[in-house]
N, C-alpha and C. Protein backbone atom coordinates (compact mmCIF):
# COMPACT_ATOMS: atom_id res chain seq x y z
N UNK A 1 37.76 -8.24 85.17
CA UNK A 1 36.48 -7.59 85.39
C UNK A 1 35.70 -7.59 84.08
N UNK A 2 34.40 -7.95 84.13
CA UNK A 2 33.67 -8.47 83.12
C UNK A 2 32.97 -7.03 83.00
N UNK A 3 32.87 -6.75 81.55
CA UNK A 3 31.53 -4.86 81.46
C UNK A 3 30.20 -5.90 80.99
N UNK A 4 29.37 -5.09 81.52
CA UNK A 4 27.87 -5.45 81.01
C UNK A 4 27.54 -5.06 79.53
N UNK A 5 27.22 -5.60 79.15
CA UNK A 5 26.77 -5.18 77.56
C UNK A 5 25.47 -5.04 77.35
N UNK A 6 25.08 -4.36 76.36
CA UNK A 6 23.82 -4.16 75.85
C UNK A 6 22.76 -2.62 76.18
N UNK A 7 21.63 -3.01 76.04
CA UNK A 7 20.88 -1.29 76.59
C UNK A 7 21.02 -1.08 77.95
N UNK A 8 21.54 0.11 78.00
CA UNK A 8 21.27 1.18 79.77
C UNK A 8 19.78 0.50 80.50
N UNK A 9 19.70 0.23 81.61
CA UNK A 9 18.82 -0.18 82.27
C UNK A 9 17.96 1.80 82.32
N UNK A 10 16.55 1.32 81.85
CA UNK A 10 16.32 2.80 81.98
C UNK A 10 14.50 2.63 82.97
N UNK A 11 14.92 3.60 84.02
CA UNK A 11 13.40 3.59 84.75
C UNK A 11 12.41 4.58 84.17
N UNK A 12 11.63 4.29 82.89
CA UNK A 12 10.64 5.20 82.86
C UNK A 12 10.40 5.65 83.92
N UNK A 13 9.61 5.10 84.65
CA UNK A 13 8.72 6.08 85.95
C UNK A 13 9.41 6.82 86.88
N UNK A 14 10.61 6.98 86.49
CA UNK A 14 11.51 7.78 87.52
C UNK A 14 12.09 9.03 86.66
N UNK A 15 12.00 8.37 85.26
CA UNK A 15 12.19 9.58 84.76
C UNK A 15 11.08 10.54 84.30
N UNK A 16 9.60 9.61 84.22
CA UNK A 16 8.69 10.49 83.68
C UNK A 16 8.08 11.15 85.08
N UNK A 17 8.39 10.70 86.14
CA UNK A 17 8.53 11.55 87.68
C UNK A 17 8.97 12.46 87.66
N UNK A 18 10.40 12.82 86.73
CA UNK A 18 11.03 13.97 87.37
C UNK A 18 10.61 14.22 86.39
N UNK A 19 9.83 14.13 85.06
CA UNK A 19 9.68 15.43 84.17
C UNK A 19 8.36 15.98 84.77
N UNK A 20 7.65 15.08 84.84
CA UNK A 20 6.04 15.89 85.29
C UNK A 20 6.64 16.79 86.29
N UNK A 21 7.13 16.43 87.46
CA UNK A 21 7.61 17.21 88.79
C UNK A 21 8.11 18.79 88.23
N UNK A 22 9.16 18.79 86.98
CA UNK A 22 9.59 20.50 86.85
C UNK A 22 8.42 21.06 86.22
N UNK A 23 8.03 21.92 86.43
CA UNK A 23 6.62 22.32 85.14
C UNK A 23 6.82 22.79 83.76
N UNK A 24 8.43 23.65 83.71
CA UNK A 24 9.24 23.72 82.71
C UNK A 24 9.31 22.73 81.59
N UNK A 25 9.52 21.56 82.26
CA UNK A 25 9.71 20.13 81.66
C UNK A 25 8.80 19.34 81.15
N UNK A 26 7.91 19.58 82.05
CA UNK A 26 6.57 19.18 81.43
C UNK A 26 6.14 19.77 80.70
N UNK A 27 5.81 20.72 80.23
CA UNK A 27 5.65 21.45 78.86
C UNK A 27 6.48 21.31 77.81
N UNK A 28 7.46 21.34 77.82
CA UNK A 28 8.29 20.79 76.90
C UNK A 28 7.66 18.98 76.24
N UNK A 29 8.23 17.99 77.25
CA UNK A 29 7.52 16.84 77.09
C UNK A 29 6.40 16.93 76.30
N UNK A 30 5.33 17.63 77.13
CA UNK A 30 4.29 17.76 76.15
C UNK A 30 3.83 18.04 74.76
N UNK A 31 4.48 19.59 74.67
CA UNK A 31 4.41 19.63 73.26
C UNK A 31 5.29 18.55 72.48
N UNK A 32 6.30 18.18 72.91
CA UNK A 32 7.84 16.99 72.25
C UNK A 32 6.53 15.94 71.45
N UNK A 33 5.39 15.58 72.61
CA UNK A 33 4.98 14.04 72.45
C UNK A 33 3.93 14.76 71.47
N UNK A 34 3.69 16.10 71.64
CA UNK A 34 2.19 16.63 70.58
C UNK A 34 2.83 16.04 69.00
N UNK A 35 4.18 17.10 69.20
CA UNK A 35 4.61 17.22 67.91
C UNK A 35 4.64 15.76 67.06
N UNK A 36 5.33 14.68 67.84
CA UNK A 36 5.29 13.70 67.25
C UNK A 36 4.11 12.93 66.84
N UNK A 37 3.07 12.93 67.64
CA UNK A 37 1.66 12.51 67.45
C UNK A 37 1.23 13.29 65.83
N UNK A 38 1.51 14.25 65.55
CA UNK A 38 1.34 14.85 64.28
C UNK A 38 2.41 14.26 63.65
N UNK A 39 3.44 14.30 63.55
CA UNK A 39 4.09 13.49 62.80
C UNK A 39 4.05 12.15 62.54
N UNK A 40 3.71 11.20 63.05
CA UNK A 40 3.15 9.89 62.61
C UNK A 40 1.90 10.06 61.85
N UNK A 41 1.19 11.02 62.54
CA UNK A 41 -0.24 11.11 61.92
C UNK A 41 -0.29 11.22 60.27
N UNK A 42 0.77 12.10 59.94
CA UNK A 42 1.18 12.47 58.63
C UNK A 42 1.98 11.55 58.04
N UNK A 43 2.66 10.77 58.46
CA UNK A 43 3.35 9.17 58.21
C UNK A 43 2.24 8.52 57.98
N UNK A 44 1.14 8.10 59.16
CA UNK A 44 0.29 7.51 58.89
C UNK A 44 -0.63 7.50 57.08
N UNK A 45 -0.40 8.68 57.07
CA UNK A 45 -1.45 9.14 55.52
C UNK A 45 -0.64 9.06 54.58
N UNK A 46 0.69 9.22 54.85
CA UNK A 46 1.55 9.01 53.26
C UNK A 46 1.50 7.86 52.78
N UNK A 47 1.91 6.59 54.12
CA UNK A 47 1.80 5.33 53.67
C UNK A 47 0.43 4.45 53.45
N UNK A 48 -1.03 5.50 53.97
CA UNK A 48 -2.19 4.75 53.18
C UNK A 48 -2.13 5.58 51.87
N UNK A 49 -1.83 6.11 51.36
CA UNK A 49 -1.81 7.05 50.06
C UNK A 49 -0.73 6.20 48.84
N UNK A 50 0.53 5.98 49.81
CA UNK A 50 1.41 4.61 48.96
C UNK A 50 0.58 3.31 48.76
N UNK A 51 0.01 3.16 49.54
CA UNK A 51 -0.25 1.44 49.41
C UNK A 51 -1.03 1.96 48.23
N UNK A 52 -2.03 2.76 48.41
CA UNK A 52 -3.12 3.03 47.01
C UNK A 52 -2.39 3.05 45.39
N UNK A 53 -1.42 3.89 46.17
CA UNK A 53 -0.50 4.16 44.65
C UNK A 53 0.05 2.76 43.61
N UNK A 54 0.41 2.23 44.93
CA UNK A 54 1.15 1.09 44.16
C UNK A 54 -0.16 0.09 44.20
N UNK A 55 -1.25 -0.29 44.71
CA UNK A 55 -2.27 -1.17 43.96
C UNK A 55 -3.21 -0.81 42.90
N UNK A 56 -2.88 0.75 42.78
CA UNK A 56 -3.24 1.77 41.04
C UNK A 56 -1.98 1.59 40.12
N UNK A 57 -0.89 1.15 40.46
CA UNK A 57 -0.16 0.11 39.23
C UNK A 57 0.46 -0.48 39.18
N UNK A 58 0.01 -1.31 40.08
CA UNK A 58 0.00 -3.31 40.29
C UNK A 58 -1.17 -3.36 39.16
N UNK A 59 -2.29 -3.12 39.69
CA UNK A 59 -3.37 -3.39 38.76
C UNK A 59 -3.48 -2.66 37.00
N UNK A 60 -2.52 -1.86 36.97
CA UNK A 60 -2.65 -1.20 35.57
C UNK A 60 -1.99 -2.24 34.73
N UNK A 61 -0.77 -2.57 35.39
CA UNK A 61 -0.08 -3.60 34.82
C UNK A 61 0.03 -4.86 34.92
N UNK A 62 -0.96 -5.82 35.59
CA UNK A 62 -1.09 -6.63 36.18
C UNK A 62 -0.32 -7.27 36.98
N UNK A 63 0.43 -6.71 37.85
CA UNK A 63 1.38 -7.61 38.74
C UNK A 63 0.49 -7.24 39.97
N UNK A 64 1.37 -7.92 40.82
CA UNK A 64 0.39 -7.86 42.32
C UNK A 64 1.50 -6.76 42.95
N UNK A 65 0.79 -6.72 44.16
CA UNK A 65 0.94 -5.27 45.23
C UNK A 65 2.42 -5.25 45.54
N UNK A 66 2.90 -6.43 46.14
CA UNK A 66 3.61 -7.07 46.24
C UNK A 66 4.93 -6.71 46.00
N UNK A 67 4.88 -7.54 44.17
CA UNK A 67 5.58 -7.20 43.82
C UNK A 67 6.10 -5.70 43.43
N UNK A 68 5.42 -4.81 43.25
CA UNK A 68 5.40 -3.53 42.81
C UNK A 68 6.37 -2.84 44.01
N UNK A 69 5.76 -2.86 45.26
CA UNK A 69 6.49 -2.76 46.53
C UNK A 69 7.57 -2.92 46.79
N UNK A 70 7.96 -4.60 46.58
CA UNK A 70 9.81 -4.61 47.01
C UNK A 70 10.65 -4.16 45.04
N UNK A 71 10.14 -3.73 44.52
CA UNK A 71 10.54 -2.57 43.24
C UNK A 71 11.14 -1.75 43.89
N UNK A 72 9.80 -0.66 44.23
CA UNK A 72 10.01 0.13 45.10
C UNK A 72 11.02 0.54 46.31
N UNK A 73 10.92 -0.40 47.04
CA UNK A 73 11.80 -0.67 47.96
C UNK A 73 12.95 -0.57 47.79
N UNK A 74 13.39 -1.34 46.69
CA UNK A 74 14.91 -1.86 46.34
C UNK A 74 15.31 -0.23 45.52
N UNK A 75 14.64 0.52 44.81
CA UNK A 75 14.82 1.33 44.06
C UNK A 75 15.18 2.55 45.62
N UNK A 76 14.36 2.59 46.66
CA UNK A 76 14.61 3.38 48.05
C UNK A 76 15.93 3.43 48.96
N UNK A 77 16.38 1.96 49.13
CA UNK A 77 17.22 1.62 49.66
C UNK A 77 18.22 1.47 48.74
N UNK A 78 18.60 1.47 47.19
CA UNK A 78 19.77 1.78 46.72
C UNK A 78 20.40 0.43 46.53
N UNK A 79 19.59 -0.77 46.44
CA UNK A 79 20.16 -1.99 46.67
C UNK A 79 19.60 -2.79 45.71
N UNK A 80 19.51 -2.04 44.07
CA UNK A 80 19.24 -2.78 42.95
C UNK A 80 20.15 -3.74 42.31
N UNK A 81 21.27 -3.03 42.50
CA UNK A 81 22.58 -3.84 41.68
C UNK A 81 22.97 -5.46 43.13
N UNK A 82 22.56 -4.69 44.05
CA UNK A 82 22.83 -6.35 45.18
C UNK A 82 21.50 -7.08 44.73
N UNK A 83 20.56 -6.72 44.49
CA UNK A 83 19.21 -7.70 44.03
C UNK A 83 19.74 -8.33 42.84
N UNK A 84 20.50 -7.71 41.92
CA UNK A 84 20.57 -8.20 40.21
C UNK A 84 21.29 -9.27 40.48
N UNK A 85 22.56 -9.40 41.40
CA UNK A 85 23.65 -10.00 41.91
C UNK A 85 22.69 -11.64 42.77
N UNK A 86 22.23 -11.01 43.59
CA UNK A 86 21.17 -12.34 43.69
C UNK A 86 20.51 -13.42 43.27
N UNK A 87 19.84 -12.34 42.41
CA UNK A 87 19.02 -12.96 41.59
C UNK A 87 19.86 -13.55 40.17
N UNK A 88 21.12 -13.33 39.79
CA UNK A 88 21.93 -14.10 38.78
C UNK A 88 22.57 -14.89 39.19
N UNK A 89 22.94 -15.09 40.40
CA UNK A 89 22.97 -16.64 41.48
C UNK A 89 21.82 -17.56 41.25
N UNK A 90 21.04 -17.18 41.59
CA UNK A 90 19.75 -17.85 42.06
C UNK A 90 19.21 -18.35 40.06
N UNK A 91 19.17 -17.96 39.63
CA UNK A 91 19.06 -18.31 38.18
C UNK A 91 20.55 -19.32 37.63
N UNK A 92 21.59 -18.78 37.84
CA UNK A 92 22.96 -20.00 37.45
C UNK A 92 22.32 -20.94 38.09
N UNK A 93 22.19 -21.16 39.22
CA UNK A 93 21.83 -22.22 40.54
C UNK A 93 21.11 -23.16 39.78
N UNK A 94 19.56 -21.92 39.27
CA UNK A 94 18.42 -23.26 38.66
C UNK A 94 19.10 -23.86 37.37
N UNK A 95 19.39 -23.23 36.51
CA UNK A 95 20.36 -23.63 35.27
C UNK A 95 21.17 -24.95 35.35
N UNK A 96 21.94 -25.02 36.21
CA UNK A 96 22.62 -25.86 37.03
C UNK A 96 21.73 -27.48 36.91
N UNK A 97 20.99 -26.71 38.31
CA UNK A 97 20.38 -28.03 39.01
C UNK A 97 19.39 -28.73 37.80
N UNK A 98 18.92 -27.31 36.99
CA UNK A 98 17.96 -28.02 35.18
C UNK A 98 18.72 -28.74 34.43
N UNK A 99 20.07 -28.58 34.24
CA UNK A 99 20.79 -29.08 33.36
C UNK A 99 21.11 -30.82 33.78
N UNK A 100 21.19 -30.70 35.57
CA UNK A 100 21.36 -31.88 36.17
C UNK A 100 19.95 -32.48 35.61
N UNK A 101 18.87 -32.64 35.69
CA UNK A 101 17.98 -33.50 35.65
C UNK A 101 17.46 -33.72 34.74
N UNK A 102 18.30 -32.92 33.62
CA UNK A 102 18.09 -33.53 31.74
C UNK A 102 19.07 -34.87 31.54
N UNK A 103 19.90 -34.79 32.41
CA UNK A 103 21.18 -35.72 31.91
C UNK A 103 20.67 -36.95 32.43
């Protein structure tokens, strides 16, 4: 016997049926979807307030947005020392392949 894998088959409209239908439920729902609508809203403004931040010093220092960003990023996610590790591959590599096309 073979199991199905992957996501639960899910019927919105059967479930957003039975929430409208309790009135209990529907209020709940409601405020649930308010609350979150404010919460993105406020997501929304942090990350136009970041982008500003980091193209106020991209431009102080002249690098681009860009780069300033996956900085950032890598400094967020905790995954500086796997970037260093990368990137000292990726440099042996060119070293390498430079050394090949002097010879």
């Amino acid at each position: 016997m073979s199991e199905s894998r992957g996501r639960k088959k899910v019927d919105n409209a059967k479930a957003l049926e039975d929430a409208l239908a309790n009135p209990a439920k529907r209020e709940v729902l409601l405020d649930q979807l308010q609350k979150l609508a404010r919460t993105k809203a406020g997501i929304v403004t942090k990350q136009e307030l970041l982008k500003d931040d980091v193209k106020s010093v991209a431009e102080a220092y002249g690098l681009t947005s860009g780069f300033v960003s996956t900085i950032v990023t890598s400094i967020v996610k905790g995954d500086i020392g796997e970037k260093i590790g990368v990137l000292t591959n990726t440099v042996d590599l060119l070293q390498v392949v430079q050394d090949g096309l002097a010879e």
